[in-house]
C-alpha atoms as a PDB file:
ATOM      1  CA  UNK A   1       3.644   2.515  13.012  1.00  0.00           C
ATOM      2  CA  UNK A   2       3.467   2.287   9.500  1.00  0.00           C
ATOM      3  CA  UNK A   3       2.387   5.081   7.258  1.00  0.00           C
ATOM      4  CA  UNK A   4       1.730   4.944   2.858  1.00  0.00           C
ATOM      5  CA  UNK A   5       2.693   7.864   0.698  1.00  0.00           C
ATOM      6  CA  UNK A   6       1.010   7.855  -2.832  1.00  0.00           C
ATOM      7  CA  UNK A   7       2.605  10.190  -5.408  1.00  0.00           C
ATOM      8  CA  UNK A   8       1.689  10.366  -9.399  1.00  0.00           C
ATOM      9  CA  UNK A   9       5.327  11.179 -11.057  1.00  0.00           C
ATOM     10  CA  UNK A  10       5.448  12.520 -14.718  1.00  0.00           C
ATOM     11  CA  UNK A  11       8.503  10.600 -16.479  1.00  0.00           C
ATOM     12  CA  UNK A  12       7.957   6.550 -15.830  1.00  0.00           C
ATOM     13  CA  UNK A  13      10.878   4.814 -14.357  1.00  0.00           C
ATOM     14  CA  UNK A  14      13.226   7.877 -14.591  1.00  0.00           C
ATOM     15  CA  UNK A  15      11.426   9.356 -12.032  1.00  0.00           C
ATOM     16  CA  UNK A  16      11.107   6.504  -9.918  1.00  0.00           C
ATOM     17  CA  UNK A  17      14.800   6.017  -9.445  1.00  0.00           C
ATOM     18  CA  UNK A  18      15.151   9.628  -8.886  1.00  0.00           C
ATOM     19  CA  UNK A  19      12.133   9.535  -6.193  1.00  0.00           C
ATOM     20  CA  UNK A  20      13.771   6.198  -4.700  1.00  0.00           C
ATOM     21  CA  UNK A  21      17.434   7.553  -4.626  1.00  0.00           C
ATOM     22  CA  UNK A  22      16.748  10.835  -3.144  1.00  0.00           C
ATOM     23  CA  UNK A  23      14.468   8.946  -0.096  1.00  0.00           C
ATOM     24  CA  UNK A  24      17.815   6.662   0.116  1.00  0.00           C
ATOM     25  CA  UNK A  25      20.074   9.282   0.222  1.00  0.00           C
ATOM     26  CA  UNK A  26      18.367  11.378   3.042  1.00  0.00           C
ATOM     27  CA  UNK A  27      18.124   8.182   4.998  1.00  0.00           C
ATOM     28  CA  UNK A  28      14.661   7.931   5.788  1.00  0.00           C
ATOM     29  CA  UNK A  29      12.910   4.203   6.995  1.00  0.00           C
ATOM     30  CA  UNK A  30      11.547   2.934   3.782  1.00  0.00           C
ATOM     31  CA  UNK A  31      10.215  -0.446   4.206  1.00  0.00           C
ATOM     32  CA  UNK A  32       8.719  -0.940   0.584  1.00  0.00           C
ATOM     33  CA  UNK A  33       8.667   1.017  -2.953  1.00  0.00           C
ATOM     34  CA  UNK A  34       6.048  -0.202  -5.286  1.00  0.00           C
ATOM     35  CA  UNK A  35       5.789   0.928  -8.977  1.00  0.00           C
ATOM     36  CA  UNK A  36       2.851   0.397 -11.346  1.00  0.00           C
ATOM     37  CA  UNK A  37       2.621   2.562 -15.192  1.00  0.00           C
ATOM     38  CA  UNK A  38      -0.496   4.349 -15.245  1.00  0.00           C
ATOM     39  CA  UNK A  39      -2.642   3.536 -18.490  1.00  0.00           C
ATOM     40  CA  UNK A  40      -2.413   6.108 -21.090  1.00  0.00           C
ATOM     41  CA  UNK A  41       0.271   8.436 -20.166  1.00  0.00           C
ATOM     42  CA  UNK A  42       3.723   7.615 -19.798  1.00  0.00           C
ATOM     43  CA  UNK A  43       3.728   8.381 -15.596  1.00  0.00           C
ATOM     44  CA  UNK A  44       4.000   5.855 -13.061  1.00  0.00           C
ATOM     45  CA  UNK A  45       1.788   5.432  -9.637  1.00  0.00           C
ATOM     46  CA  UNK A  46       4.310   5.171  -6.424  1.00  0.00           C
ATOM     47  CA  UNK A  47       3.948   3.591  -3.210  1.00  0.00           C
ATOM     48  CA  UNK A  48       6.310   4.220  -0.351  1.00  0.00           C
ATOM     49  CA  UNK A  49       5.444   2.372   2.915  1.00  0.00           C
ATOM     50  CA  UNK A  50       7.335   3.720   5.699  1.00  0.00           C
ATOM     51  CA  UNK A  51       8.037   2.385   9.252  1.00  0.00           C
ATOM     52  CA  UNK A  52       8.399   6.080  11.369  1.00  0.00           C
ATOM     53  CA  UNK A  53       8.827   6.228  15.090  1.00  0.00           C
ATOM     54  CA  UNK A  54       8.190   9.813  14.702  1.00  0.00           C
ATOM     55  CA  UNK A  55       5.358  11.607  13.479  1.00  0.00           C
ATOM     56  CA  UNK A  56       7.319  14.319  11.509  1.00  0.00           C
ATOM     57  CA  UNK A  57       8.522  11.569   9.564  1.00  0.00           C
ATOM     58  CA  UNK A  58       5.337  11.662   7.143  1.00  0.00           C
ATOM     59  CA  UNK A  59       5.467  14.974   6.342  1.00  0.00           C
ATOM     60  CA  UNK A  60       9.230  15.000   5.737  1.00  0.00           C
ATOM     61  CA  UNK A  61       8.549  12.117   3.714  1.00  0.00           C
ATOM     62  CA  UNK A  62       6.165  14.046   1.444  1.00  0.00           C
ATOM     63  CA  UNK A  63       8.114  17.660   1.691  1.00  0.00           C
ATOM     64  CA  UNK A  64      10.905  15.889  -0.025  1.00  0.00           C
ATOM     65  CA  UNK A  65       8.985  14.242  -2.609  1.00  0.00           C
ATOM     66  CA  UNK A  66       7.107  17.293  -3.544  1.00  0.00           C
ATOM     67  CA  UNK A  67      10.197  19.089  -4.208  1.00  0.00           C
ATOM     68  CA  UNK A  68      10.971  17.228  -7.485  1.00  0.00           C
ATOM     69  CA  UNK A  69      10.086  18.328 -10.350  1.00  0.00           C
ATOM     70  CA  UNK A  70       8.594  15.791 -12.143  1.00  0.00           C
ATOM     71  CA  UNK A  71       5.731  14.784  -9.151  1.00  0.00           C
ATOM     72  CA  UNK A  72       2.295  15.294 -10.269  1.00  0.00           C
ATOM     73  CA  UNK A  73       0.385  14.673  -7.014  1.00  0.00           C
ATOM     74  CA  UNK A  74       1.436  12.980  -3.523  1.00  0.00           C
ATOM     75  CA  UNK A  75      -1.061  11.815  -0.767  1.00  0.00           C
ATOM     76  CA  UNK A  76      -0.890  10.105   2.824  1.00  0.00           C
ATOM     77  CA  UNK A  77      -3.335   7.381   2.739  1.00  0.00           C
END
């Protein structure tokens, strides 16, 4: 099963890397990162797609992200 996570982050491609690097280091099952700048500010919109056998996997997923400091907003869709 594959699940999207959606998160506004605050600093562009700083925060990306930061975002990306922590979900590397904690070793989740990231199939694809996608990065597009938002018009207007200097944020980015983020798209992790993640292949979970587990359901707690999500919410980990988002837990983690939501602890940086620089996220604006994350969402399952």
């Amino acid at each position: 099963m594959e699940n999207r996570v959606y998160a506004r982050l605050d600093q562009g491609v700083d925060s990306f890397l930061r975002v990306a690097s922590t979900l590397r280091r904690k070793e989740f099952n990231i199939k694809a990162l996608n990065m597009v700048s938002s018009s207007g500010d200097s944020g980015v919109n983020m798209e992790v797609l993640i292949e979970n056998s587990h359901n707690h996997c999500v919410n980990d997923v988002v837990n983690v992200i939501l602890k940086l400091a620089d996220v604006k907003e994350v969402r399952v869709l």
